[in-house]
C-alpha atoms as a PDB file:
ATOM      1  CA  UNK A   1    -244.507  89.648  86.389  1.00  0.00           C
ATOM      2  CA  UNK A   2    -242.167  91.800  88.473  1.00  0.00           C
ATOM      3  CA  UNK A   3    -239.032  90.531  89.637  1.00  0.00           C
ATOM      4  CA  UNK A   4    -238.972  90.452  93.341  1.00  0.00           C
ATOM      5  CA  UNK A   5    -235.570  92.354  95.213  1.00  0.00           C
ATOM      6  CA  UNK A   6    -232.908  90.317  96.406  1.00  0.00           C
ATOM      7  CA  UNK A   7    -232.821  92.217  99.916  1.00  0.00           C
ATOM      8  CA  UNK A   8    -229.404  90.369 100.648  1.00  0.00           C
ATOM      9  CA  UNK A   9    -227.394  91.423  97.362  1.00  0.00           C
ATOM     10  CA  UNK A  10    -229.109  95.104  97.965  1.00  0.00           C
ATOM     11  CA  UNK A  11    -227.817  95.265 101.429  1.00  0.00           C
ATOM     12  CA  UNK A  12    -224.768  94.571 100.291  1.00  0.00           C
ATOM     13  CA  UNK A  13    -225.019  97.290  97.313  1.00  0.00           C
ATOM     14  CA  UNK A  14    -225.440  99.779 100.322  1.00  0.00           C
ATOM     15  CA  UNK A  15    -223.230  98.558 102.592  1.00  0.00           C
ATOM     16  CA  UNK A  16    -220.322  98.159  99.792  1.00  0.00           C
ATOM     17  CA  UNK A  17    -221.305 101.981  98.954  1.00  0.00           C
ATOM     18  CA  UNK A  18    -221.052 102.881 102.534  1.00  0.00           C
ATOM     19  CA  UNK A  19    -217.988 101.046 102.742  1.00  0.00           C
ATOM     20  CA  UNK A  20    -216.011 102.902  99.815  1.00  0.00           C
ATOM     21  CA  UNK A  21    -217.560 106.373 101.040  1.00  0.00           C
ATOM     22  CA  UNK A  22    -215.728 105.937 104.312  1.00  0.00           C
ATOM     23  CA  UNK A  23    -212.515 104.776 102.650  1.00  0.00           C
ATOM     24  CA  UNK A  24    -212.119 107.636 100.566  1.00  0.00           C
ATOM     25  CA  UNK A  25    -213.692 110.413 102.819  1.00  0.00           C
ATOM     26  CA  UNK A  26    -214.056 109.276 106.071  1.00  0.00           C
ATOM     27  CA  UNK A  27    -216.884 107.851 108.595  1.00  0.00           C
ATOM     28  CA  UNK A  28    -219.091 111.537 108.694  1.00  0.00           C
ATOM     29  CA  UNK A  29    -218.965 111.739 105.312  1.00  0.00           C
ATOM     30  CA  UNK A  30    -221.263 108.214 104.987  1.00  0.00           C
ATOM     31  CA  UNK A  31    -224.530 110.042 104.781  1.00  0.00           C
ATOM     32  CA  UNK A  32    -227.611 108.765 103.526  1.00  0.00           C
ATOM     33  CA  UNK A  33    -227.455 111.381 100.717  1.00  0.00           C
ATOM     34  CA  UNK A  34    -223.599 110.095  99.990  1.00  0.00           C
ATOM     35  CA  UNK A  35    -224.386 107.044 100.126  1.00  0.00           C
ATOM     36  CA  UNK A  36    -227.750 106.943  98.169  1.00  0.00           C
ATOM     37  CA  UNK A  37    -225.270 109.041  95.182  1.00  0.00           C
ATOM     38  CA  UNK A  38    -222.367 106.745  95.282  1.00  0.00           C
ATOM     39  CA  UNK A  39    -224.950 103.707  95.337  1.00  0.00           C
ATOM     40  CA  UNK A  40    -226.726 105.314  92.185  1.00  0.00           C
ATOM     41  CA  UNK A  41    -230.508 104.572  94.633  1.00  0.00           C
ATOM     42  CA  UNK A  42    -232.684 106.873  96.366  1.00  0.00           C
ATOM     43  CA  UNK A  43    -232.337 108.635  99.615  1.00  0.00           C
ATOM     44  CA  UNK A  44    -235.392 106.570 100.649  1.00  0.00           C
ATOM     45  CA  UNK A  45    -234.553 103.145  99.418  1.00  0.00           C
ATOM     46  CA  UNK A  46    -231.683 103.586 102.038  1.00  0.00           C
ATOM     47  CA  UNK A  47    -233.832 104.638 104.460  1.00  0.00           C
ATOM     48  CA  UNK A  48    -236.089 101.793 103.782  1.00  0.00           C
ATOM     49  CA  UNK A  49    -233.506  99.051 104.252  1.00  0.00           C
ATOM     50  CA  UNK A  50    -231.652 100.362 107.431  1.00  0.00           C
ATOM     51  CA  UNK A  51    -233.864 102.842 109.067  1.00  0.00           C
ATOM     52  CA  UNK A  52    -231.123 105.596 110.371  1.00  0.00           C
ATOM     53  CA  UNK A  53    -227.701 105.973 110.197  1.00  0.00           C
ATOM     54  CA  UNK A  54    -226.614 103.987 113.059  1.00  0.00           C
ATOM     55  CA  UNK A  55    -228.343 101.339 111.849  1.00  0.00           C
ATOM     56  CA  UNK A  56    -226.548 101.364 107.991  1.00  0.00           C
ATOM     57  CA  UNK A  57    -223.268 101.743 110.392  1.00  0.00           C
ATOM     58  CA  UNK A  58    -223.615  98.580 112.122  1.00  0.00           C
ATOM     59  CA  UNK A  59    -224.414  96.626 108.607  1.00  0.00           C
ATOM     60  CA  UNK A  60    -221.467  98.087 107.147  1.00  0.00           C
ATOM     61  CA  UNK A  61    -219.068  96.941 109.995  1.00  0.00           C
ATOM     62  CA  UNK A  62    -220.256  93.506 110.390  1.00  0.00           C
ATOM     63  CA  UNK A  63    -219.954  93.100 106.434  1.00  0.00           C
ATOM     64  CA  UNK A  64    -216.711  94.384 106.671  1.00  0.00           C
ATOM     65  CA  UNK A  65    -215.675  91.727 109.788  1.00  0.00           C
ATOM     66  CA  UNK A  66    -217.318  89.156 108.067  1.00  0.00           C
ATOM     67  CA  UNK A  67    -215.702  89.800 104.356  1.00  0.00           C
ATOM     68  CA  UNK A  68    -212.429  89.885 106.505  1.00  0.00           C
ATOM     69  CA  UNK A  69    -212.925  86.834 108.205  1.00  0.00           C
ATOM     70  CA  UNK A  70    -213.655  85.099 105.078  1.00  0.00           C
ATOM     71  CA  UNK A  71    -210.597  86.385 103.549  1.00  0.00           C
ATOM     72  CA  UNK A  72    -208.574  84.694 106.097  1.00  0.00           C
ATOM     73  CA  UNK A  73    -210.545  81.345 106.069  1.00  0.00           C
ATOM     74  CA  UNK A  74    -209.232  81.146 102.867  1.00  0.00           C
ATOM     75  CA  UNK A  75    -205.616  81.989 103.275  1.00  0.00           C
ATOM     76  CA  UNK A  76    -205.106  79.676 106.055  1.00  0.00           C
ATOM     77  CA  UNK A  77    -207.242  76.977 104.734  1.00  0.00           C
ATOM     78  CA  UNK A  78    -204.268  75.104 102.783  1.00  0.00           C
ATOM     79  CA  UNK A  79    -202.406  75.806 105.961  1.00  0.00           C
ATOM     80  CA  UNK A  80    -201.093  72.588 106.910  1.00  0.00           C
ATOM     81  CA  UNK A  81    -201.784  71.527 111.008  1.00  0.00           C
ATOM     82  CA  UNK A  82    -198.113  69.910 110.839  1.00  0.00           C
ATOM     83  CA  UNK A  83    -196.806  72.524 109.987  1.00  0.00           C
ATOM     84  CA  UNK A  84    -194.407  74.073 112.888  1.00  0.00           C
ATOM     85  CA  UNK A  85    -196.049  76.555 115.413  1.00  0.00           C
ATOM     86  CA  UNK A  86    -193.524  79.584 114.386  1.00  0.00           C
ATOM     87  CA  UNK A  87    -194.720  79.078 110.369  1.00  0.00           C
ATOM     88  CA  UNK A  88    -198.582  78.723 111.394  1.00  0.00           C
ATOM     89  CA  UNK A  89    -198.370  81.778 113.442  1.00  0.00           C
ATOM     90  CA  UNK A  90    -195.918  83.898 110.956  1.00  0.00           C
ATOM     91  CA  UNK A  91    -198.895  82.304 108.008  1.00  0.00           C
ATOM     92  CA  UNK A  92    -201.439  84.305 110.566  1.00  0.00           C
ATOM     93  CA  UNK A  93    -200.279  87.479 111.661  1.00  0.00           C
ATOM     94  CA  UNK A  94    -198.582  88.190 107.619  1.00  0.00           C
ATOM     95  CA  UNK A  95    -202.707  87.308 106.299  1.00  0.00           C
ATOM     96  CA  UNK A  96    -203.759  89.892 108.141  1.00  0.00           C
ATOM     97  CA  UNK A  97    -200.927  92.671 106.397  1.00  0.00           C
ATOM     98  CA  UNK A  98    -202.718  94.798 103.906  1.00  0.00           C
ATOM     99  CA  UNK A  99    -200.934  94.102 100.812  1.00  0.00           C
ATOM    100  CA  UNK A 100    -203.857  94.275  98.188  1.00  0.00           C
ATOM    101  CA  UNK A 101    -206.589  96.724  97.443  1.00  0.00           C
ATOM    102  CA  UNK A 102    -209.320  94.995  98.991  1.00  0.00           C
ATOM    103  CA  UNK A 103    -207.660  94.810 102.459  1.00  0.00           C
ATOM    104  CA  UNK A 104    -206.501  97.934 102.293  1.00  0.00           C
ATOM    105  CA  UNK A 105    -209.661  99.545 101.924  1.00  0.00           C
ATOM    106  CA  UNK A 106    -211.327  97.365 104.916  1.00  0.00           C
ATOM    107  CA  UNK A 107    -208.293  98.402 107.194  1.00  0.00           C
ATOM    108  CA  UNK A 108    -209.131 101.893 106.565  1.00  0.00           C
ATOM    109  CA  UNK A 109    -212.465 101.298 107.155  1.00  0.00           C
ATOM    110  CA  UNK A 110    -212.177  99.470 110.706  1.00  0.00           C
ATOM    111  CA  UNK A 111    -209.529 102.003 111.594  1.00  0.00           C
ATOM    112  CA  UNK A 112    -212.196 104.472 111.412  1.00  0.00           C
ATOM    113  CA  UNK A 113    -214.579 102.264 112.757  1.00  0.00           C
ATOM    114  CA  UNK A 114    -212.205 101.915 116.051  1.00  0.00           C
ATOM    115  CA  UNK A 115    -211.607 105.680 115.909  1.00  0.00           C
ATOM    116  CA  UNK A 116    -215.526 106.270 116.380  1.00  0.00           C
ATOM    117  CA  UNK A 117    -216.057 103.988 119.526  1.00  0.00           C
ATOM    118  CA  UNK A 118    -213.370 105.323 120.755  1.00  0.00           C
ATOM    119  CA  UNK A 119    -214.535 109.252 120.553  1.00  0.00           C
ATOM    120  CA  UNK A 120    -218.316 109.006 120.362  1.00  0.00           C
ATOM    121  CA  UNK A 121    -221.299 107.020 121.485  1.00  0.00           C
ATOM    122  CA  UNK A 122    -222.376 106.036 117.742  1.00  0.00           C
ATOM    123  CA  UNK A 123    -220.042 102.588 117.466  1.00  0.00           C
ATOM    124  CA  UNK A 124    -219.609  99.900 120.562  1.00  0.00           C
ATOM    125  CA  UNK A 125    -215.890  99.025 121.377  1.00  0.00           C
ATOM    126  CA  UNK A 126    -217.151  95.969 121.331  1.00  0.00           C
ATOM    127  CA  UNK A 127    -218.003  96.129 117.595  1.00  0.00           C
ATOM    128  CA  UNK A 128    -215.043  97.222 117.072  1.00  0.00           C
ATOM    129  CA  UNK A 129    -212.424  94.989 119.217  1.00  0.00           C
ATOM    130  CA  UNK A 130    -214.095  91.705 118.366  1.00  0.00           C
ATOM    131  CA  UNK A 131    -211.303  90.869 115.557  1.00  0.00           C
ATOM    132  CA  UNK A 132    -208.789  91.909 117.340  1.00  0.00           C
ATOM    133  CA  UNK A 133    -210.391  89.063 120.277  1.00  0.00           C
ATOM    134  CA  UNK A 134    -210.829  86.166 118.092  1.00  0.00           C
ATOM    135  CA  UNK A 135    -206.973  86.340 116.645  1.00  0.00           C
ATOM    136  CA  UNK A 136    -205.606  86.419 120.197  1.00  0.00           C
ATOM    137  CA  UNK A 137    -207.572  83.351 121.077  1.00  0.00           C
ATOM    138  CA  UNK A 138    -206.525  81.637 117.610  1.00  0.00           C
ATOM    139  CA  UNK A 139    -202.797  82.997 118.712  1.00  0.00           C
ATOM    140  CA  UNK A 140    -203.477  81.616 122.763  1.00  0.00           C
ATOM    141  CA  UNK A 141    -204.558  77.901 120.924  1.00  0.00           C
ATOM    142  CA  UNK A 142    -201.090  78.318 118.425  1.00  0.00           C
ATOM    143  CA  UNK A 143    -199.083  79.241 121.102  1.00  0.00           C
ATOM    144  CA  UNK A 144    -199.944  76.765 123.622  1.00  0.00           C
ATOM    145  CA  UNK A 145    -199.978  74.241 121.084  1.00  0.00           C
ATOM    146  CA  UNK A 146    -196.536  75.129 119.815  1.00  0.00           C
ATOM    147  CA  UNK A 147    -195.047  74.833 123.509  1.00  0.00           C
ATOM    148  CA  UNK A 148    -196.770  71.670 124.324  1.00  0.00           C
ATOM    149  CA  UNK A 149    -198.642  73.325 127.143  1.00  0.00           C
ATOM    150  CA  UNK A 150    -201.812  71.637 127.913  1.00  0.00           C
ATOM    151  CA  UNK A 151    -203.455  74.629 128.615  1.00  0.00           C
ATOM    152  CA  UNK A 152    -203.180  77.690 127.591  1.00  0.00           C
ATOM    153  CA  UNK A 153    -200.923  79.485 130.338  1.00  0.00           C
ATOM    154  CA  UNK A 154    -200.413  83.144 131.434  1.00  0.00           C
ATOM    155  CA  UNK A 155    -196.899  83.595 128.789  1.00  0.00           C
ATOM    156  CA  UNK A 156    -199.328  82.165 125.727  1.00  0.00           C
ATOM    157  CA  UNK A 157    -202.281  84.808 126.760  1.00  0.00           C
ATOM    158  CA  UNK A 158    -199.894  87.315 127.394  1.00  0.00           C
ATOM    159  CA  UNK A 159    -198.201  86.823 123.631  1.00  0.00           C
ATOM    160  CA  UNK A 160    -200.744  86.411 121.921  1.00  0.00           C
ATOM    161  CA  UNK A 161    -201.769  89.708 123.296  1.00  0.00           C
ATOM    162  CA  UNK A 162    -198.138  91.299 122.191  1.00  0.00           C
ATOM    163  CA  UNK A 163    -198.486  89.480 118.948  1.00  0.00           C
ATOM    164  CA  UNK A 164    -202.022  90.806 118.041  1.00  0.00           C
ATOM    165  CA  UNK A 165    -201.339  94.398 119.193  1.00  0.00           C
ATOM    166  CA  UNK A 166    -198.154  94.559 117.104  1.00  0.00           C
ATOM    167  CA  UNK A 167    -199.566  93.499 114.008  1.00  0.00           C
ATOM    168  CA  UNK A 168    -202.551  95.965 114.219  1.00  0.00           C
ATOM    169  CA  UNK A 169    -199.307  98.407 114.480  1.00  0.00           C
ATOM    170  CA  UNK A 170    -197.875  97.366 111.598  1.00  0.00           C
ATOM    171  CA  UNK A 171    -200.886  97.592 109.700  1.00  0.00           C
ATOM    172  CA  UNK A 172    -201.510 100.968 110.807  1.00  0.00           C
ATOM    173  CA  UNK A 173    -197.525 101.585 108.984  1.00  0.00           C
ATOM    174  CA  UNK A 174    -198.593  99.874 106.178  1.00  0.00           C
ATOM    175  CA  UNK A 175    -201.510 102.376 105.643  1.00  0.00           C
ATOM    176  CA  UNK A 176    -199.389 105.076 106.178  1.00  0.00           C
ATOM    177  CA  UNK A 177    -196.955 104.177 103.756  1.00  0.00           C
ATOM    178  CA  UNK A 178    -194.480 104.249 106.620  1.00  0.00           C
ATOM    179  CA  UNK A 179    -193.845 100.833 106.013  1.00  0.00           C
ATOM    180  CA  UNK A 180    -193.860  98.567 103.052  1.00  0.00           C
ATOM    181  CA  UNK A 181    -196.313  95.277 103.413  1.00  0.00           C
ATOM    182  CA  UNK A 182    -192.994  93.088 102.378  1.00  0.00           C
ATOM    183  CA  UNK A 183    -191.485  95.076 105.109  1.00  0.00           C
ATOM    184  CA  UNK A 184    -194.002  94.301 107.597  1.00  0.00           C
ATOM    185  CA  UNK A 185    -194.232  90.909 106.657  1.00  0.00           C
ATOM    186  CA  UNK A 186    -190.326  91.039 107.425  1.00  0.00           C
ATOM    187  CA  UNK A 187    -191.195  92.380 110.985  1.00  0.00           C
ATOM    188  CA  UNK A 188    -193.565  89.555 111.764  1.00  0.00           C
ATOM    189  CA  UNK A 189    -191.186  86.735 111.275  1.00  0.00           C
ATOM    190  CA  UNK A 190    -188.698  88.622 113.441  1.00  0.00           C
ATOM    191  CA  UNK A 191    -191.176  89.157 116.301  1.00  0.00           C
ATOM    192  CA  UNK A 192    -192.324  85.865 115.843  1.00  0.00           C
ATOM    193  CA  UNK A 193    -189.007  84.261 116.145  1.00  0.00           C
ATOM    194  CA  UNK A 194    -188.346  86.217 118.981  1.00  0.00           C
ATOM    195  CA  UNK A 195    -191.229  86.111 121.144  1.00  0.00           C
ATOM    196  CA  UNK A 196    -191.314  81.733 120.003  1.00  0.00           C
ATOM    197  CA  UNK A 197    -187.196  81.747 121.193  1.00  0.00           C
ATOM    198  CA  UNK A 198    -188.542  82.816 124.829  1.00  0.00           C
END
């Protein structure tokens, strides 16, 4: 009798081919034909699965903001809730620096991601900005809750905003080798401590 496909885990054998294509080469070069070689499948097996190219885009960002978010479940998970508000938001913002393979490769990919809603018609902003969304309102909630505010007031929005944009920054650097990830780790308890001083 013939084994039936697991659609999810060959989803996710295209997607994680799509993913490494536009690591190492970029978001045009994730054709169906460069994908279907680096994925060792057929051309139509792709086609089967996500119809077009837009379509295999959209699977390979989500899988890449849900892999992410995952990731940083699991950093934070053993962080404790007594912990002060400058060390839960330094924990954050430092999870997020790509200091490993894995996140390195998905910040590449997002950065090119962003790059493409930004220039063409083929990838919502939306998509694209919805990370960036959910940490500010995790960072509004820290903030607030650090300060003893109630709510969360215009100064916690307006940090968490500073905070979330400055770490995206840094990990920009990192992937530029401009910066080190110790270093940037470095740069996030010094904003921190500034912006929590204030």
């Amino acid at each position: 009798m013939p084994r039936l496909a697991d659609h999810a885990q060959r989803r996710r054998q295209l997607t994680d081919a799509t993913r490494r294509i536009i690591s190492d080469r970029g978001l045009d070069a994730a054709t169906f034909r460069n994908v279907a070689q680096e994925a060792g499948v057929s051309i139509r097996l792709i086609q089967y699965y996500f119809g077009d190219k837009r379509e295999l885009l959209n699977h390979t960002l989500r899988a890449v903001i849900m892999d992410a978010s995952e990731r940083f479940d699991e950093e934070l998970g053993g962080l404790s809730t007594d912990a002060d508000g400058s060390s839960r938001v330094i924990r954050i913002l430092q999870s997020l620096i790509p200091d490993d393979a894995v996140k390195q490769q998905d910040a590449v990919v997002l950065l090119a991601f962003h790059a493409a809603s930004v220039s063409t018609q083929a990838i919502s902003a939306e998509q694209t900005t919805a990370p960036m969304s959910a940490l500010e309102t995790l960072l509004k909630q820290e903030l607030a809750r650090s300060r003893g505010d109630v709510e969360e007031d215009a100064d916690a929005i307006d940090d968490a905003r500073m905070l979330s944009m400055s770490v995206a920054g840094m990990v920009q650097a990192v992937l530029a080798a401009h910066i080190s990830p110790q270093g940037a780790r470095g740069l996030v308890e010094r904003l921190v401590s500034m912006t929590m001083a204030v």
